[in-house]
PDB file of N, CA and C in Angstrom:
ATOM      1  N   UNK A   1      82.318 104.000  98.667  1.00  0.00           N
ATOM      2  CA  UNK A   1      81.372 104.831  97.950  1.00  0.00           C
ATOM      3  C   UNK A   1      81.628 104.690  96.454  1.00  0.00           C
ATOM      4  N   UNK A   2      80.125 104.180  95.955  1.00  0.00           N
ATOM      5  CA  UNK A   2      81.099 104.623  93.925  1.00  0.00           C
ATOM      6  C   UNK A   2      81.159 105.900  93.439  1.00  0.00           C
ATOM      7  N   UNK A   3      81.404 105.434  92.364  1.00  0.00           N
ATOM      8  CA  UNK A   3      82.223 106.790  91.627  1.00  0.00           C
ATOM      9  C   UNK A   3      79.966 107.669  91.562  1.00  0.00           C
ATOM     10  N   UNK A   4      79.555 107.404  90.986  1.00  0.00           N
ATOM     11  CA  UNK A   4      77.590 107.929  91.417  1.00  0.00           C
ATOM     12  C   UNK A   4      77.838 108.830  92.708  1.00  0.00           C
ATOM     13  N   UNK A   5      77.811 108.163  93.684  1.00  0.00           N
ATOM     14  CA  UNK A   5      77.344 109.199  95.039  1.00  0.00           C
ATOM     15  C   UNK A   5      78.289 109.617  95.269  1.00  0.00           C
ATOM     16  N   UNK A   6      79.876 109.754  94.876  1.00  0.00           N
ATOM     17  CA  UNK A   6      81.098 110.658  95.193  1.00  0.00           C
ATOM     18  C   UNK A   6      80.663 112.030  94.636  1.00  0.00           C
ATOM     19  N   UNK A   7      80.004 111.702  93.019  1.00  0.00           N
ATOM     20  CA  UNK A   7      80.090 112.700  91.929  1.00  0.00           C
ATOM     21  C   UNK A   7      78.301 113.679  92.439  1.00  0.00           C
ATOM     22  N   UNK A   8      77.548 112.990  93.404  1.00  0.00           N
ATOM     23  CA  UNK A   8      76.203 113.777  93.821  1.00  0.00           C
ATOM     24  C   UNK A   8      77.146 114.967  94.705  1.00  0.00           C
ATOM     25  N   UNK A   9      77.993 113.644  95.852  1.00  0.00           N
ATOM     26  CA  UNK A   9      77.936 114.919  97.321  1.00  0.00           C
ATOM     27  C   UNK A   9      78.922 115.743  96.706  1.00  0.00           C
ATOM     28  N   UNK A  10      79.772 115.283  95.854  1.00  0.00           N
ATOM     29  CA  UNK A  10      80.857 116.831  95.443  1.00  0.00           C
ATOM     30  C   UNK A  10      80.047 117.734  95.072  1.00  0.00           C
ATOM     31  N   UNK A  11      78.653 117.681  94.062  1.00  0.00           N
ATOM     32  CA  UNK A  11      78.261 118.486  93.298  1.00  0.00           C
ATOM     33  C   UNK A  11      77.079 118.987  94.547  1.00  0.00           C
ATOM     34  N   UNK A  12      76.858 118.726  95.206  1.00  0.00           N
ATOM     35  CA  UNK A  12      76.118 119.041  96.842  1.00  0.00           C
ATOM     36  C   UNK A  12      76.924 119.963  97.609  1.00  0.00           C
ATOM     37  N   UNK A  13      78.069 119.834  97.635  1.00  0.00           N
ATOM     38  CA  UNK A  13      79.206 120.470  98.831  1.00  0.00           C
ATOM     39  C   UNK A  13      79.336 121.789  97.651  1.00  0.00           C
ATOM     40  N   UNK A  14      79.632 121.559  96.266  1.00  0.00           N
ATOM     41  CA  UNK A  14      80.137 123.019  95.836  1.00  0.00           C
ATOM     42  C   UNK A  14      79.110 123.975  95.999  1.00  0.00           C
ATOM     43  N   UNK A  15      77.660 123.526  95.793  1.00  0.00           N
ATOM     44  CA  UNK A  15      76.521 124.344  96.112  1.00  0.00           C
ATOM     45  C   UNK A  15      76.050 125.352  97.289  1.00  0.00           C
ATOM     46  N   UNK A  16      76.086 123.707  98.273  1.00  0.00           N
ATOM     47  CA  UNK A  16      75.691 124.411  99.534  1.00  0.00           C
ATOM     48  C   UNK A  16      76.687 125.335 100.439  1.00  0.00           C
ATOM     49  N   UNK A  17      78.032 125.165 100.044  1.00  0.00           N
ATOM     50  CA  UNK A  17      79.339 126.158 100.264  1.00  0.00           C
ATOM     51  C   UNK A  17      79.651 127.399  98.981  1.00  0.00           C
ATOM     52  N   UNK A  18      78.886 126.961  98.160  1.00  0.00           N
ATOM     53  CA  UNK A  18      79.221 127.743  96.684  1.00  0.00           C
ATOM     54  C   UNK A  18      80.896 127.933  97.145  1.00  0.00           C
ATOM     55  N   UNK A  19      81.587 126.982  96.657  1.00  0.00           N
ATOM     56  CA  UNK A  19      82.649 126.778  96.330  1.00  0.00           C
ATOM     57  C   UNK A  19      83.609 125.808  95.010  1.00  0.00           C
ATOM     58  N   UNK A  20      83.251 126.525  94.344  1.00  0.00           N
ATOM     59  CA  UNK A  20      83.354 125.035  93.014  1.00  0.00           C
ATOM     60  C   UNK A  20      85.009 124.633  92.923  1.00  0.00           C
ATOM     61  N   UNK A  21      85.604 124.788  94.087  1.00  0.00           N
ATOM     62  CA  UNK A  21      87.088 124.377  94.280  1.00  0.00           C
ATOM     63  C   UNK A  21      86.936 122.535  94.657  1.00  0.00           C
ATOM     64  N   UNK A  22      85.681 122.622  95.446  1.00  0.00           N
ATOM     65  CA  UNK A  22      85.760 121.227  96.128  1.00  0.00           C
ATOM     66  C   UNK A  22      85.912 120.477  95.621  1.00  0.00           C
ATOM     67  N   UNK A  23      86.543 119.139  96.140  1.00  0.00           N
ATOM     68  CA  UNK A  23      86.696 117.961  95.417  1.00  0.00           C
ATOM     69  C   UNK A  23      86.184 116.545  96.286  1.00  0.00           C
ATOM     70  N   UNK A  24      85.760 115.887  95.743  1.00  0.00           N
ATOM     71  CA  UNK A  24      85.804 114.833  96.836  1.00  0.00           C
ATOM     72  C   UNK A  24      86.080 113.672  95.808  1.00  0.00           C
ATOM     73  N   UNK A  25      87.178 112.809  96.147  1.00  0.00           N
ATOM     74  CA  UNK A  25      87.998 111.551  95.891  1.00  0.00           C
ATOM     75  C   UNK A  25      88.006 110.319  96.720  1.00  0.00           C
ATOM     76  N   UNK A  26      87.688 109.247  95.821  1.00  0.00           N
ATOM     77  CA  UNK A  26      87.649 107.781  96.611  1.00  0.00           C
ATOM     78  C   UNK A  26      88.887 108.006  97.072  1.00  0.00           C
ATOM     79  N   UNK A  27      88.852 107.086  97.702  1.00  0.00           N
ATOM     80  CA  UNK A  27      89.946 106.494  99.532  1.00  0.00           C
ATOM     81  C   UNK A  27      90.656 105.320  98.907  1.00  0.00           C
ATOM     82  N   UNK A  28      91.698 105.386  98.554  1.00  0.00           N
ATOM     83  CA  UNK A  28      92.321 103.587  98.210  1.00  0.00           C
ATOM     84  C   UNK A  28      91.695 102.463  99.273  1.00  0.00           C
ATOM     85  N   UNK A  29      91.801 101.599  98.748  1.00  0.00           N
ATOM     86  CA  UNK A  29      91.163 100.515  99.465  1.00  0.00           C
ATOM     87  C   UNK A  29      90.341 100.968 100.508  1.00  0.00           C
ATOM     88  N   UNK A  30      89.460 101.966 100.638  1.00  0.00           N
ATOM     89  CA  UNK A  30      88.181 102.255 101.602  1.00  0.00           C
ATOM     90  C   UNK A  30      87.032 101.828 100.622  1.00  0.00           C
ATOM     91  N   UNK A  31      86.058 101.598 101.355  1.00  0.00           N
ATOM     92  CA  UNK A  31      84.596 101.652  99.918  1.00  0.00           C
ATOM     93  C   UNK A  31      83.314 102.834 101.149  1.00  0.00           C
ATOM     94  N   UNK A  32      83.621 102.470 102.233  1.00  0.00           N
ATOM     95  CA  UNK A  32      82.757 103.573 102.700  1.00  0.00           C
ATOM     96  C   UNK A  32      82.947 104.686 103.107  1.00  0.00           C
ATOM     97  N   UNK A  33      83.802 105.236 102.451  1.00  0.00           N
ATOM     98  CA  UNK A  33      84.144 106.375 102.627  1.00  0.00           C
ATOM     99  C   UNK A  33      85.038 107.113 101.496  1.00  0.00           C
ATOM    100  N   UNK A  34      84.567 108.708 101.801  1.00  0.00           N
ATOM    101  CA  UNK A  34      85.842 109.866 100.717  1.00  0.00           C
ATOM    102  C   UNK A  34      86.545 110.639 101.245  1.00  0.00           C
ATOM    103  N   UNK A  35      87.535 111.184 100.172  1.00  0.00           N
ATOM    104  CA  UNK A  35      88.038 112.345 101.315  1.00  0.00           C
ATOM    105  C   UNK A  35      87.863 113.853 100.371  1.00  0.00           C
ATOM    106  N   UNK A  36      87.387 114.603 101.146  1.00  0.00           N
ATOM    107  CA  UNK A  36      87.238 116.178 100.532  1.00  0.00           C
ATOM    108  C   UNK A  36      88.228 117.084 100.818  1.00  0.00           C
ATOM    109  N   UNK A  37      88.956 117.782  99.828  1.00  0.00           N
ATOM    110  CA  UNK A  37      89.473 118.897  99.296  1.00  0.00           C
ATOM    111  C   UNK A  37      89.381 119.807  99.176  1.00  0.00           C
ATOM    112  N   UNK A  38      90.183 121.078  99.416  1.00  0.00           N
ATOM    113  CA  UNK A  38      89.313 122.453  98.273  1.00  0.00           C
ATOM    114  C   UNK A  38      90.807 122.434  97.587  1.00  0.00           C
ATOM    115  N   UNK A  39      91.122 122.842  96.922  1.00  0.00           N
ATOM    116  CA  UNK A  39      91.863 122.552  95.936  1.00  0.00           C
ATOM    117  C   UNK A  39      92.757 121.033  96.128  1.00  0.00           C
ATOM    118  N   UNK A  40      94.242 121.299  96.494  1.00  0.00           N
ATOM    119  CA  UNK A  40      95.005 120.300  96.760  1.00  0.00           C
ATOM    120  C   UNK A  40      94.801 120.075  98.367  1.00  0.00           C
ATOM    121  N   UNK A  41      94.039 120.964  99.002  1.00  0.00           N
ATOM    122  CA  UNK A  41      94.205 120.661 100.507  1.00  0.00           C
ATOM    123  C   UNK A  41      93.341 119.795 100.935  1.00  0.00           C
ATOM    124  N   UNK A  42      93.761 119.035 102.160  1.00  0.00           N
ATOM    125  CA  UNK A  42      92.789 117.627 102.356  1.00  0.00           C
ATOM    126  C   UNK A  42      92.147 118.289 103.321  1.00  0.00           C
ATOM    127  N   UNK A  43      90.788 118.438 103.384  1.00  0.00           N
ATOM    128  CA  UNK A  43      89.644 119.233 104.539  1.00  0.00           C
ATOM    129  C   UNK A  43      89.011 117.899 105.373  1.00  0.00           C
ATOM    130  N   UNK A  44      89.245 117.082 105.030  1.00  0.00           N
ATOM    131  CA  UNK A  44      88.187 116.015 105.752  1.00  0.00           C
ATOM    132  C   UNK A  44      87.355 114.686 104.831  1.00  0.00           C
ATOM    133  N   UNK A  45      86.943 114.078 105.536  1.00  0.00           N
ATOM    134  CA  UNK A  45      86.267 112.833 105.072  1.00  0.00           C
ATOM    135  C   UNK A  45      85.343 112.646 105.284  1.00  0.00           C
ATOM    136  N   UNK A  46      84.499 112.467 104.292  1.00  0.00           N
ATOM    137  CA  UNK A  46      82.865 111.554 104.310  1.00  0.00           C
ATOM    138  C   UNK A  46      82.662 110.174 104.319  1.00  0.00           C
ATOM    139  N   UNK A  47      81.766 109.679 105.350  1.00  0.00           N
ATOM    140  CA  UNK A  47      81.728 108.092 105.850  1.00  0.00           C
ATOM    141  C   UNK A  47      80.100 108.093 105.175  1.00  0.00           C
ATOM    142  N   UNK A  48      80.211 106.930 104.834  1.00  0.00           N
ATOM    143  CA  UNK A  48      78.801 106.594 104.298  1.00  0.00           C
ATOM    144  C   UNK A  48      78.135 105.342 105.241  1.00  0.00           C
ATOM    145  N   UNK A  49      76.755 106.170 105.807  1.00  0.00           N
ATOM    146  CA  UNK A  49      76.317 105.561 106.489  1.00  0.00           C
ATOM    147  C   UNK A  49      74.636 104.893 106.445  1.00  0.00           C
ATOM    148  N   UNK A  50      75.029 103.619 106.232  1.00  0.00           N
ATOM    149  CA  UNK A  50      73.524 102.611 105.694  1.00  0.00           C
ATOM    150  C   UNK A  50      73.490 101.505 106.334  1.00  0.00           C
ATOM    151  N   UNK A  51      73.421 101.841 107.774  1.00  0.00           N
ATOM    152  CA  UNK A  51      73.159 100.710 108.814  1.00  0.00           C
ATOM    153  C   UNK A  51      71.897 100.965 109.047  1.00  0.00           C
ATOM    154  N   UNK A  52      71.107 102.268 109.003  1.00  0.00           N
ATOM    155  CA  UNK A  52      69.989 102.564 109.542  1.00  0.00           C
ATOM    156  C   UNK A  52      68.957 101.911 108.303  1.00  0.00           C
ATOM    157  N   UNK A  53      67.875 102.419 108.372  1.00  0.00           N
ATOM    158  CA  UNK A  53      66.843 102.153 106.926  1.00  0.00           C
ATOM    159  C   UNK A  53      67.100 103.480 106.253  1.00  0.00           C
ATOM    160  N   UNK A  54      67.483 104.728 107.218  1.00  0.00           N
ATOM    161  CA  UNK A  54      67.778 105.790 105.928  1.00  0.00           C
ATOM    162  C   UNK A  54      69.361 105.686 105.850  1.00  0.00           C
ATOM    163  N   UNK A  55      69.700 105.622 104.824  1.00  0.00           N
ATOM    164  CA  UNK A  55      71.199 106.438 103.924  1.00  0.00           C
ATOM    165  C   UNK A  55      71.486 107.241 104.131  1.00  0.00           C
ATOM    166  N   UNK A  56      72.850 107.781 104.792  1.00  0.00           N
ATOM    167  CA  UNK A  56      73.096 109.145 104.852  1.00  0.00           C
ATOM    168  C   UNK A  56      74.582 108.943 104.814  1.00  0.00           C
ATOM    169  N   UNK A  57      75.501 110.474 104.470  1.00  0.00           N
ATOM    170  CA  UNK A  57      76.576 110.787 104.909  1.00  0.00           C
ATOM    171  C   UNK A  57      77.076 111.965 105.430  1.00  0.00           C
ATOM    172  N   UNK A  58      78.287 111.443 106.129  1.00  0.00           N
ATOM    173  CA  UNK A  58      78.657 112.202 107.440  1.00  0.00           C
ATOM    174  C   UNK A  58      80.250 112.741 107.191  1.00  0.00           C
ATOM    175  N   UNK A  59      80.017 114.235 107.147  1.00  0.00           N
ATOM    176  CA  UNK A  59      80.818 114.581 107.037  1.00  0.00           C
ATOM    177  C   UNK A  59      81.468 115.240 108.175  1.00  0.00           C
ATOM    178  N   UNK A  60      83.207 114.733 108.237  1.00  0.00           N
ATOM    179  CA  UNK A  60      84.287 115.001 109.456  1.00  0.00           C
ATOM    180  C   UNK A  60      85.227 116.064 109.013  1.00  0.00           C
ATOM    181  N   UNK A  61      85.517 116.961 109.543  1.00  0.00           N
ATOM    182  CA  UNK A  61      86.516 117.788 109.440  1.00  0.00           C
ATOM    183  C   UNK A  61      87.113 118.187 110.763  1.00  0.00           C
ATOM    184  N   UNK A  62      88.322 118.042 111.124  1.00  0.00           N
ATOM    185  CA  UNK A  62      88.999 118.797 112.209  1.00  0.00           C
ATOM    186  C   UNK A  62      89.708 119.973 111.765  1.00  0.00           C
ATOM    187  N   UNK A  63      89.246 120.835 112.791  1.00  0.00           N
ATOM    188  CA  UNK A  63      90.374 122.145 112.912  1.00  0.00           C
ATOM    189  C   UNK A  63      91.012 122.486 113.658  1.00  0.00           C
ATOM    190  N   UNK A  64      92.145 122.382 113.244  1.00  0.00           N
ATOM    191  CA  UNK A  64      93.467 122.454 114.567  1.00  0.00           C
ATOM    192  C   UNK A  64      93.837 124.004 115.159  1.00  0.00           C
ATOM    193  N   UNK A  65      94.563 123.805 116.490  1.00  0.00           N
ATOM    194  CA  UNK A  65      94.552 125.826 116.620  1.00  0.00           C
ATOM    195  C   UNK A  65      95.377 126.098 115.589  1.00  0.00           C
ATOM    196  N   UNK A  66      96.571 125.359 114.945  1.00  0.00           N
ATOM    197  CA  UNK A  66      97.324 126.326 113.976  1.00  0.00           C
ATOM    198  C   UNK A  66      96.529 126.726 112.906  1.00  0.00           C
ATOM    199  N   UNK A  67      95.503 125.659 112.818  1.00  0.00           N
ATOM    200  CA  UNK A  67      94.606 126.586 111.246  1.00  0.00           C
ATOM    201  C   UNK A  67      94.206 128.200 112.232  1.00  0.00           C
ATOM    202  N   UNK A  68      93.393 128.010 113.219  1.00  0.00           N
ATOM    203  CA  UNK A  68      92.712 129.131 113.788  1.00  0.00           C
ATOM    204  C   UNK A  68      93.971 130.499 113.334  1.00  0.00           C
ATOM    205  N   UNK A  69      95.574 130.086 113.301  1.00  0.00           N
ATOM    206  CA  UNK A  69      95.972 131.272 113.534  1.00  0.00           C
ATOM    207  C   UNK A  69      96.441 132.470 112.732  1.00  0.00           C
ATOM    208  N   UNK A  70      96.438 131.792 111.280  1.00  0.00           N
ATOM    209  CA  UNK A  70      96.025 132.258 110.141  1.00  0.00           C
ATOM    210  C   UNK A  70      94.781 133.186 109.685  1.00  0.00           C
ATOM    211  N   UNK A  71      93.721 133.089 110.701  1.00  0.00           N
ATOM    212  CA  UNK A  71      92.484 133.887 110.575  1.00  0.00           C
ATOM    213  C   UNK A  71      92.761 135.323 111.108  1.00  0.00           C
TER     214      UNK A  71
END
């Protein structure tokens, strides 16, 4: 992903979460893909997907039971 559509979906994710903690950072040696943050914590990764005729990306997050047990 370039540094353009990293700097859309971050500014997409703080909106539609209204969270302006988020971050999303290129991947060393990945190009289709980022990984998202809310502060220093790693939440998951966005794959960029343009096999189809539309463009899109897909965002992954797992939640493990130990996150659940904190709630």
């Amino acid at each position: 992903m370039n540094p353009d559509e990293i700097r859309k979906i971050e500014a997409y994710l703080r909106s539609k979460f209204e969270l302006p903690s988020i971050q999303v950072r290129a991947r060393p040696k990945k190009d289709d893909s980022a990984e998202v943050y809310i502060g220093e914590e790693f939440i998951g990764v966005i794959f960029r997907d343009d096999e189809d005729e539309d463009l899109s990306w897909n965002f992954q997050m797992a939640i493990l039971e130990i996150d659940l047990e904190d709630v």
